[in-house]
Protein backbone atom coordinates (compact mmCIF):
# COMPACT_ATOMS: atom_id res chain seq x y z
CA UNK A 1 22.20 -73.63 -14.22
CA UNK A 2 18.83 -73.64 -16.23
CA UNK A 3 17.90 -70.42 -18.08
CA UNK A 4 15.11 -70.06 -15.94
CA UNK A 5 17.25 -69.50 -12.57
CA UNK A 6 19.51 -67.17 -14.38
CA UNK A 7 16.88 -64.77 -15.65
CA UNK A 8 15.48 -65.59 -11.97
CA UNK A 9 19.17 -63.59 -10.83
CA UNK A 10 19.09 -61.36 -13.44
CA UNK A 11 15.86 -59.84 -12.17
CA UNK A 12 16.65 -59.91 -8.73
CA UNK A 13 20.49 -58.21 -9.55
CA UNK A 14 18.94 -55.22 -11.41
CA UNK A 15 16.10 -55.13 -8.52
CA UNK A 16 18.71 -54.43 -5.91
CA UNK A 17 20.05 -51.63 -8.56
CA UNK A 18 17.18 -49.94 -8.61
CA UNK A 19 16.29 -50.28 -5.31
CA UNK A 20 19.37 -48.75 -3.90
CA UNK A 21 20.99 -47.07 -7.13
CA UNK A 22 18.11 -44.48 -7.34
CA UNK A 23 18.81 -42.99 -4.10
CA UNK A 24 22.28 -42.93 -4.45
CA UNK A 25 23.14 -41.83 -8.54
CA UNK A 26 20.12 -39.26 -8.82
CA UNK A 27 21.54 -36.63 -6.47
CA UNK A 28 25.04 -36.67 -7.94
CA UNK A 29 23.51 -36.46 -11.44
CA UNK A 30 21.55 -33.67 -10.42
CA UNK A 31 24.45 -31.46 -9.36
CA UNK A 32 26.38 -32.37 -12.57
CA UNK A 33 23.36 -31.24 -14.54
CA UNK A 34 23.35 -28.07 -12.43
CA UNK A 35 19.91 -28.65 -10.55
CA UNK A 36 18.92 -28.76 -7.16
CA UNK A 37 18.75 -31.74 -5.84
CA UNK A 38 15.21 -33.78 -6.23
CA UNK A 39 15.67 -35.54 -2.75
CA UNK A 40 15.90 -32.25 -1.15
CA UNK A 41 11.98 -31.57 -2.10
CA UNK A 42 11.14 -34.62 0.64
CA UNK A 43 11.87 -32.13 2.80
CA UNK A 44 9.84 -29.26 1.52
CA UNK A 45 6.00 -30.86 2.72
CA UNK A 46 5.23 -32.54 5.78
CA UNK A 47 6.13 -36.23 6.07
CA UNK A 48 2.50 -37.77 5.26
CA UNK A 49 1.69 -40.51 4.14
CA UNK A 50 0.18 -38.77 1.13
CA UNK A 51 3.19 -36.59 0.78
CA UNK A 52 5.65 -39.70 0.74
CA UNK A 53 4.29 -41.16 -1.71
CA UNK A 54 3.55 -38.46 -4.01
CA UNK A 55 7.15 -37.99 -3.65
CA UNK A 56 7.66 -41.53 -4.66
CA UNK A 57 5.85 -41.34 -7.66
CA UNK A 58 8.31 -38.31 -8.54
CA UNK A 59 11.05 -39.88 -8.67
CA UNK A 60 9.99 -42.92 -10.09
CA UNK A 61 8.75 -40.91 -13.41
CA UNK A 62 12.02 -38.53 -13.66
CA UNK A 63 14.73 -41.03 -12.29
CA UNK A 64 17.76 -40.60 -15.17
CA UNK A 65 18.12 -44.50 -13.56
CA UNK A 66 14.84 -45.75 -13.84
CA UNK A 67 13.81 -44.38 -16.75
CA UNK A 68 17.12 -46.07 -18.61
CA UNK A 69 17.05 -49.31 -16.82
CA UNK A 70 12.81 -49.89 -16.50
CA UNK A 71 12.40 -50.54 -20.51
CA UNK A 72 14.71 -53.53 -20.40
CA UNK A 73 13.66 -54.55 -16.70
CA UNK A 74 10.10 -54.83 -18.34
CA UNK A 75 10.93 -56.49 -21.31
CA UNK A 76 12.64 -59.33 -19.01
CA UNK A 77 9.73 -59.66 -17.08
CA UNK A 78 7.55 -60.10 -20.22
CA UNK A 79 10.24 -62.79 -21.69
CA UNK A 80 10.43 -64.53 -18.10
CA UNK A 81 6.60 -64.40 -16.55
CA UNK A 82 4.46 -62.64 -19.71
CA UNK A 83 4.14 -59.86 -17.13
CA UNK A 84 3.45 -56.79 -19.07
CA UNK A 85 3.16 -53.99 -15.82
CA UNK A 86 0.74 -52.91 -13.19
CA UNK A 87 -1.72 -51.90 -15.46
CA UNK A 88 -2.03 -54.43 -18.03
CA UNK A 89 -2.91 -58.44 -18.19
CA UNK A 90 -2.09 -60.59 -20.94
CA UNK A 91 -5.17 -62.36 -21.61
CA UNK A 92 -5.46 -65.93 -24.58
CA UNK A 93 -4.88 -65.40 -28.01
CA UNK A 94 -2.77 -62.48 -28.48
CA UNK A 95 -5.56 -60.30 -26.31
CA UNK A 96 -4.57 -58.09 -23.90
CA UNK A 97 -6.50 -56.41 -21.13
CA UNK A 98 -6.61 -53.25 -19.18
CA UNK A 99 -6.25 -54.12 -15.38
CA UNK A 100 -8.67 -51.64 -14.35
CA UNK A 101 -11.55 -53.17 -16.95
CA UNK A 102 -11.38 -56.16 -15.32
CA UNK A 103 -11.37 -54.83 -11.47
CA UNK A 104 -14.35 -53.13 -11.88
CA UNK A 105 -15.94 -56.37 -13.08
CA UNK A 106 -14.95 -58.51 -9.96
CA UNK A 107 -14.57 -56.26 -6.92
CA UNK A 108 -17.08 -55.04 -4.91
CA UNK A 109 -18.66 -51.37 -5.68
CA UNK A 110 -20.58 -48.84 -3.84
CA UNK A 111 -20.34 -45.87 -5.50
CA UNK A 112 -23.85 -46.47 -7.09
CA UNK A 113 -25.75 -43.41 -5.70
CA UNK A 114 -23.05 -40.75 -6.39
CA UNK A 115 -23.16 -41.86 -9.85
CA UNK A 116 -27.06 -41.62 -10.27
CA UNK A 117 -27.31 -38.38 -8.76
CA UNK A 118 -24.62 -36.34 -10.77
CA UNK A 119 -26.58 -38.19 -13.96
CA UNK A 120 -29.63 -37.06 -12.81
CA UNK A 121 -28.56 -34.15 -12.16
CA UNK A 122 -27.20 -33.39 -15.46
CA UNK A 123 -30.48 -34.90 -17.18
CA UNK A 124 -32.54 -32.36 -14.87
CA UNK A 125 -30.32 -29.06 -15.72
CA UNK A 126 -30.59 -29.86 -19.57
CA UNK A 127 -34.00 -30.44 -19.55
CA UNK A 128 -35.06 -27.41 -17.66
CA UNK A 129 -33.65 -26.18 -21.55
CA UNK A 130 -35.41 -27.86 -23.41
CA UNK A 131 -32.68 -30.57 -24.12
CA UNK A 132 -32.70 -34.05 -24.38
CA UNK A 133 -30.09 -36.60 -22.86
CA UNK A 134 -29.15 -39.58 -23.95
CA UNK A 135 -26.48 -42.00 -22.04
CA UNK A 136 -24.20 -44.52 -23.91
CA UNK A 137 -22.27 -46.17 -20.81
CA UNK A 138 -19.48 -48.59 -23.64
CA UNK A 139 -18.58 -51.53 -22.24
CA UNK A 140 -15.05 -52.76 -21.36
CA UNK A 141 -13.41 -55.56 -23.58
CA UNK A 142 -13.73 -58.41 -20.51
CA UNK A 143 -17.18 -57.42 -20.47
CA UNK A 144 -17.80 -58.78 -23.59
CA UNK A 145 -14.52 -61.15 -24.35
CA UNK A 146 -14.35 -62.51 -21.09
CA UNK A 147 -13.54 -65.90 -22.35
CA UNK A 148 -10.36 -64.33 -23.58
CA UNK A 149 -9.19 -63.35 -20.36
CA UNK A 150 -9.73 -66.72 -18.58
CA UNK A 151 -9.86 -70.18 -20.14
CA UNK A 152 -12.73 -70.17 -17.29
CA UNK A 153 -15.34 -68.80 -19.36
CA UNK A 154 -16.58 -70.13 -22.33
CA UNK A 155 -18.11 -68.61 -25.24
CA UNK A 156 -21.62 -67.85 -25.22
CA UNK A 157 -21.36 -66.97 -21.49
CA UNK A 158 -23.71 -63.78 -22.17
CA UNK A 159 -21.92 -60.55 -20.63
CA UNK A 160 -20.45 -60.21 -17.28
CA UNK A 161 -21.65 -56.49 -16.82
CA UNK A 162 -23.21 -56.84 -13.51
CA UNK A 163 -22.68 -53.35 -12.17
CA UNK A 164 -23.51 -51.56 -15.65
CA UNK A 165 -26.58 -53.23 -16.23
CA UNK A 166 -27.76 -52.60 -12.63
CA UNK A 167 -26.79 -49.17 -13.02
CA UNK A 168 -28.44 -48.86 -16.70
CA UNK A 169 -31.79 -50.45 -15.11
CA UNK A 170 -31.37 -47.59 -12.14
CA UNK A 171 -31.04 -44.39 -14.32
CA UNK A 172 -34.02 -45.65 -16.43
CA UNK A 173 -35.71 -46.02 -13.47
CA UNK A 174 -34.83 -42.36 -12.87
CA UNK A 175 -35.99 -41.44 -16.18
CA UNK A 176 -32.89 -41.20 -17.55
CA UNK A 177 -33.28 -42.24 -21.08
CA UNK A 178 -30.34 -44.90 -22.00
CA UNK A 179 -28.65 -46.99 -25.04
CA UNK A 180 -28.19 -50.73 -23.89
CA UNK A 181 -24.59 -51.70 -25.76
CA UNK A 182 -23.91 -54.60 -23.19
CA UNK A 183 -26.97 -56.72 -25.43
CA UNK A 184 -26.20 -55.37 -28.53
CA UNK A 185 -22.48 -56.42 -28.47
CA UNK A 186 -23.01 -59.61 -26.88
CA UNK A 187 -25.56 -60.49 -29.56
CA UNK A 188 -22.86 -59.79 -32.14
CA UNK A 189 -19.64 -60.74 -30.59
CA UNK A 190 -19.52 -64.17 -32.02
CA UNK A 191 -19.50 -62.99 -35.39
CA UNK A 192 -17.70 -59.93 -35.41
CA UNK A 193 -14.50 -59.07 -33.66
CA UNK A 194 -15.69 -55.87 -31.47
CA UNK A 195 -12.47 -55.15 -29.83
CA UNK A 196 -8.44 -54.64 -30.75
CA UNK A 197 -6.67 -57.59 -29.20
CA UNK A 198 -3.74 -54.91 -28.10
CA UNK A 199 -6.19 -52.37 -27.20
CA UNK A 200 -8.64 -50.97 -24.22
CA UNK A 201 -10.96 -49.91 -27.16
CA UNK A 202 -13.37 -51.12 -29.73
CA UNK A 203 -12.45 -51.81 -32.96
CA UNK A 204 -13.70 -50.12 -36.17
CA UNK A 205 -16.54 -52.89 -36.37
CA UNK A 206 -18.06 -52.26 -32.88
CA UNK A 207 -17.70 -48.37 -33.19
CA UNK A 208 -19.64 -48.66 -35.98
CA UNK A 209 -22.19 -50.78 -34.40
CA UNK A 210 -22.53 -48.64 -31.48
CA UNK A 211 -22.97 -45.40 -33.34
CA UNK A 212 -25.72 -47.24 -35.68
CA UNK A 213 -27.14 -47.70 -32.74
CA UNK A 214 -27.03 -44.31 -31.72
CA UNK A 215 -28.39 -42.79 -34.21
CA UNK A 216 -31.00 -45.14 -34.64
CA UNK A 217 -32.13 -44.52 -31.64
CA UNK A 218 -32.09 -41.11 -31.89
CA UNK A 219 -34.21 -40.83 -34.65
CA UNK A 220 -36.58 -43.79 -32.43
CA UNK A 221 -37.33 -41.20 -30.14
CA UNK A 222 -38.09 -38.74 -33.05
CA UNK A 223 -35.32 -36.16 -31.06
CA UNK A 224 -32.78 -35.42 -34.54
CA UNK A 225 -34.75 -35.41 -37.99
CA UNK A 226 -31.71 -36.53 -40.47
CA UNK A 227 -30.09 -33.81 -41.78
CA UNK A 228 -29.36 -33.14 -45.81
CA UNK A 229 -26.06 -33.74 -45.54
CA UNK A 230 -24.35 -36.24 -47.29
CA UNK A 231 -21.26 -38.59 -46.52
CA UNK A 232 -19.28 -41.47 -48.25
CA UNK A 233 -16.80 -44.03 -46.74
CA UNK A 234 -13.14 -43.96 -47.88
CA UNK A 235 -11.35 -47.33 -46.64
CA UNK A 236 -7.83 -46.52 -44.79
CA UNK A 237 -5.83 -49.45 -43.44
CA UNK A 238 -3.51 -48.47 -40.37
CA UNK A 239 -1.03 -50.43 -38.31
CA UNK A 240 -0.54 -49.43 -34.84
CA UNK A 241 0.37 -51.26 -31.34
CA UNK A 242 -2.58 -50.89 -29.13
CA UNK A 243 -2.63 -48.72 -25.98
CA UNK A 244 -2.30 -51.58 -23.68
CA UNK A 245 1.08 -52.69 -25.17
CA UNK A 246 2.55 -48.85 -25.09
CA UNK A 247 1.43 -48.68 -21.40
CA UNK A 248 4.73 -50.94 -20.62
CA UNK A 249 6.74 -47.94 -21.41
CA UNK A 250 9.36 -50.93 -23.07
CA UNK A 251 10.11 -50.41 -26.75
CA UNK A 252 11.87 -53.51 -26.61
CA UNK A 253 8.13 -55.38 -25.95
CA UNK A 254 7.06 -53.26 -29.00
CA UNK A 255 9.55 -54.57 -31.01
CA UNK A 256 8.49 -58.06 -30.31
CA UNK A 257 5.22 -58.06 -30.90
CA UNK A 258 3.42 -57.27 -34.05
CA UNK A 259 1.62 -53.85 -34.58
CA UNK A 260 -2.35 -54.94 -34.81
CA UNK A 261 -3.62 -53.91 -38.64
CA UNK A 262 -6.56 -52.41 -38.71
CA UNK A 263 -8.85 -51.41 -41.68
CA UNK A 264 -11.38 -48.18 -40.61
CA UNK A 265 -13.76 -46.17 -42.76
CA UNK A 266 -12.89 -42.08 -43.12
CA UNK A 267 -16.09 -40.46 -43.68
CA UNK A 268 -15.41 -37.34 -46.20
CA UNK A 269 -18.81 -35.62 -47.90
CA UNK A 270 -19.69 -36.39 -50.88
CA UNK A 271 -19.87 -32.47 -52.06
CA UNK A 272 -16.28 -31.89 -51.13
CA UNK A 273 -14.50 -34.71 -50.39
CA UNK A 274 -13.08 -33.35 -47.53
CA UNK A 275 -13.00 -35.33 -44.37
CA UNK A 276 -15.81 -35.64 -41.64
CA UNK A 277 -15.69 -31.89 -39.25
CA UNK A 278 -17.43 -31.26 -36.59
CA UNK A 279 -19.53 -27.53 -36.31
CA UNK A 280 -21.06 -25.92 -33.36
CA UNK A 281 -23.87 -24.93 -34.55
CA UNK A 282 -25.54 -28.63 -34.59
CA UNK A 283 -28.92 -29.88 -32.75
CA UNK A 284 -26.75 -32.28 -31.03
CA UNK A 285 -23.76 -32.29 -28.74
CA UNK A 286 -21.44 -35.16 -28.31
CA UNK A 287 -19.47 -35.73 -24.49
CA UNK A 288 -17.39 -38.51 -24.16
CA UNK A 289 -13.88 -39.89 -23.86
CA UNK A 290 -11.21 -41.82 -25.44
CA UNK A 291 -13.85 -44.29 -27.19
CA UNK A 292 -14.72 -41.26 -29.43
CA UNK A 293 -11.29 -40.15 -29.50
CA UNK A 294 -9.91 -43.30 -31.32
CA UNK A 295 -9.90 -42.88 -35.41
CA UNK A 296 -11.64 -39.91 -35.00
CA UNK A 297 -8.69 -37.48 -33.28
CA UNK A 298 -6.05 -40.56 -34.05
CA UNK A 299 -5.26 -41.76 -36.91
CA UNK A 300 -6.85 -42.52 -39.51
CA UNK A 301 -8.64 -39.41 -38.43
CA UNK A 302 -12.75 -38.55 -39.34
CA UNK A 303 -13.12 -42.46 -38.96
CA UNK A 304 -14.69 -42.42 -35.66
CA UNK A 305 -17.58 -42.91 -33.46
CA UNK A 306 -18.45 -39.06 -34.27
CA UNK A 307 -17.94 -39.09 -37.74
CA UNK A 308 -19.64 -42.47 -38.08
CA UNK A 309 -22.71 -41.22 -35.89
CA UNK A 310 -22.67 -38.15 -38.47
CA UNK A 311 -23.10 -39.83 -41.47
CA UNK A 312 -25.79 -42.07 -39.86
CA UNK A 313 -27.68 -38.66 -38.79
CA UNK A 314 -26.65 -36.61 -42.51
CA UNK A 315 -25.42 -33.96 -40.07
CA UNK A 316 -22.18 -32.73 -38.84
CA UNK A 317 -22.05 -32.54 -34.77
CA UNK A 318 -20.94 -30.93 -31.63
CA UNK A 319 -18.07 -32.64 -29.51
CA UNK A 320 -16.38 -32.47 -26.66
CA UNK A 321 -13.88 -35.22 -26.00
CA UNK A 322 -11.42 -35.96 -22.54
CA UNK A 323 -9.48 -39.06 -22.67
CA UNK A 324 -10.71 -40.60 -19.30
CA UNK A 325 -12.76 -37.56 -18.11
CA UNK A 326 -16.08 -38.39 -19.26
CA UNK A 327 -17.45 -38.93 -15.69
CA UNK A 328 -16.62 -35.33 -14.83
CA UNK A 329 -14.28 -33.73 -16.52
CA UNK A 330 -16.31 -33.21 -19.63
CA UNK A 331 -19.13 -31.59 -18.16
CA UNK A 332 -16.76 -29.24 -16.30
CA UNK A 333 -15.33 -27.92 -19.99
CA UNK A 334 -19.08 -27.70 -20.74
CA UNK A 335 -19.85 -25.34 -17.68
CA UNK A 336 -16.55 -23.02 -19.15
CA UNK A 337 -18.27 -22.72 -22.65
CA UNK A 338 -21.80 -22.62 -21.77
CA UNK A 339 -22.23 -21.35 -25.69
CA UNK A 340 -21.78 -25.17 -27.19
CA UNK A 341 -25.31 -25.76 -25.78
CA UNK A 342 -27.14 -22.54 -27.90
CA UNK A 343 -29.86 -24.13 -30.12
CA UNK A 344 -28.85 -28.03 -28.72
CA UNK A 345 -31.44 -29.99 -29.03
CA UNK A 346 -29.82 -33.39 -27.74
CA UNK A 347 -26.36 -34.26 -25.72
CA UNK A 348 -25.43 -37.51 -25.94
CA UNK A 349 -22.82 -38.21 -23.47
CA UNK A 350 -20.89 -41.92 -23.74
CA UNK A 351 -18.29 -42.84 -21.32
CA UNK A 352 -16.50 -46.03 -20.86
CA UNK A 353 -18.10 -48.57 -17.96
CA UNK A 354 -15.12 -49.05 -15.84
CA UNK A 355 -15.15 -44.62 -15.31
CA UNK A 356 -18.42 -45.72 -13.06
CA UNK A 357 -16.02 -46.90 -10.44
CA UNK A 358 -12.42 -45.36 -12.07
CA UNK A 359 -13.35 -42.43 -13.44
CA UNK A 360 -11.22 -38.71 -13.43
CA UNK A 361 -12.54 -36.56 -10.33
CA UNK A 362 -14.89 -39.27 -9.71
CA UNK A 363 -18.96 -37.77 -10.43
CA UNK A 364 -19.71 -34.34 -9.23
CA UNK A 365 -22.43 -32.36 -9.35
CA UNK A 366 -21.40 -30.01 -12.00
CA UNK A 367 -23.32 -26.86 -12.56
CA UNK A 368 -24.32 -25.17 -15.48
């Protein structure tokens, strides 16, 4: 029998145990452990289809079973078929990919108009204060490296962004005043690596880019005169596995592939030394999500698109940042502390492409 049909049986043996060994172990290890029973709580909602599955979910995330036996159920999968999960595709060259990136690249979308009005709605409330917007949509990874995805596409393709760039061209249309990333990084992705290969996120070299960028522009517009403030770089070198790897929940896929090394630049001022801060009293105000987050709340910490955009500006800023949120759930925390936008000047609010279709509590109207 060739290795191939036994890891074949292996995966269809421990299948079968978790198909039927959830049901049956869970309940007996709950009364052991002195707890009530989770299956009693299918009976505590109406059977809906909504309700089922929620339900479902449950115990799939607190199964004693699952939880054990998933880790080394996903690590044969990876062995066997390179399948790394729901939520993540292994891609050419050691890249992987975030499944959701690449959906909202190739399926159809509609959600156009809800997104254009809770922008322009936003634009309309903070101008009626005197403050200017600016929008920084990032693009995904297959966006830009879409020729290591598929062997499909070769380089120099340009960038797949179809629904960004029409909505981009729409809110400018609106008068929404914009930062175009999808040219920049396709004019500079031959030559510089712009993404982590393990990683939903940019790398230290296109964070950098974008907030040049940024702040660039800023100052283009003549909204933020640099401040007086000045910063220095302090290299850090950090080895981590990328987000896309941990989302396998296997440690035993961790432990066979190689943390990705990374070299970032900490941004400390040059009067103290002390690492990058953010204050609330600056002109400008910073939304986003986990594409400010990384370096900047991670490690290497005050390495990030914040700190980065700081030292470009000579100022410290303003920041509010919600892994995954920036559609909506940013400008709700806004509405709650309607003091971070005394003596703003500018918000610039980036969020990742893919939260146009994907993102938290889709885009709402929020009121300020």
């Amino acid at each position: 029998m060739s290795k191939k049909h036994i890891l074949h049986g292996f995966l269809v043996a421990a299948f079968l145990v978790l198909l039927f060994g959830v049901g049956l172990s869970q309940p007996i290890l709950d009364i052991v452990q002195g707890e009530r029973p989770q299956v009693l709580e299918v009976f505590s909602a109406p059977p809906t289809e909504k309700n089922l599955r929620a339900y479902e979910k449950e115990m799939e995330d607190t199964s004693t079973i699952v939880q054990t036996v998933r880790p080394y159920m996903q690590y044969a999968h990876f062995l066997g078929l390179k399948d790394l999960g729901k939520d993540v595709l292994a891609g050419r060259d050691g890249w992987y990919f975030y499944k959701p990136d690449v959906q909202f690249l190739i399926e159809p979308w509609s959600g156009q108009e809800q997104v254009l009005a809770a922008i322009r709605a936003f634009h309309d409330t903070l101008a009626a204060q005197g403050i200017q917007l600016l929008v920084v949509p990032a693009p995904g990874k297959p966006s830009i490296y879409p020729e290591k995805f598929s062997a499909r596409v070769q380089p120099g393709h340009g960038a797949v962004s179809r629904h960004s760039r029409e909505m981009l061209a729409r809110l400018v249309e609106a008068g929404v005043d914009c930062v175009d990333l999808f040219t920049l990084f396709e004019q500079n992705s031959a030559t510089t690596s712009l993404y982590l290969k393990q990683d939903t996120h940019w790398s230290p070299e296109g964070m950098r880019l974008a907030a040049q960028e940024v702040a660039a522009d800023l100052q283009r517009r003549g909204w933020v005169t640099k401040g007086a403030v000045k910063y220095m770089f302090k290299p850090v070198t950090i080895e981590r596995h990328g987000d896309v790897l941990r989302m396998a929940r296997s440690p035993q896929i961790l432990a066979a592939i190689p943390p990705e090394s990374t070299t970032c630049k900490q941004v400390v001022r040059e009067d103290t030394g002390q690492p990058y801060e953010d204050s609330a009293d600056s002109d400008v105000l910073v939304l986003g999500d986990s594409f400010l987050r990384i370096y900047e709340r991670d490690e290497p910490h005050a390495a990030g698109f914040t700190a980065h955009l700081a030292q470009q500006l000579g100022m410290p800023l303003t920041t509010i940042i919600n892994d995954g949120g920036a559609s909506t759930l940013v400008r709700q925390e806004l509405s709650r502390k309607p003091q971070l936008l005394q003596n703003k000047k500018v918000v610039v609010w980036e969020f990742v492409e893919r939260d146009l279709r994907f993102g938290t509590e889709g885009w709402q109207v929020v009121p300020l």
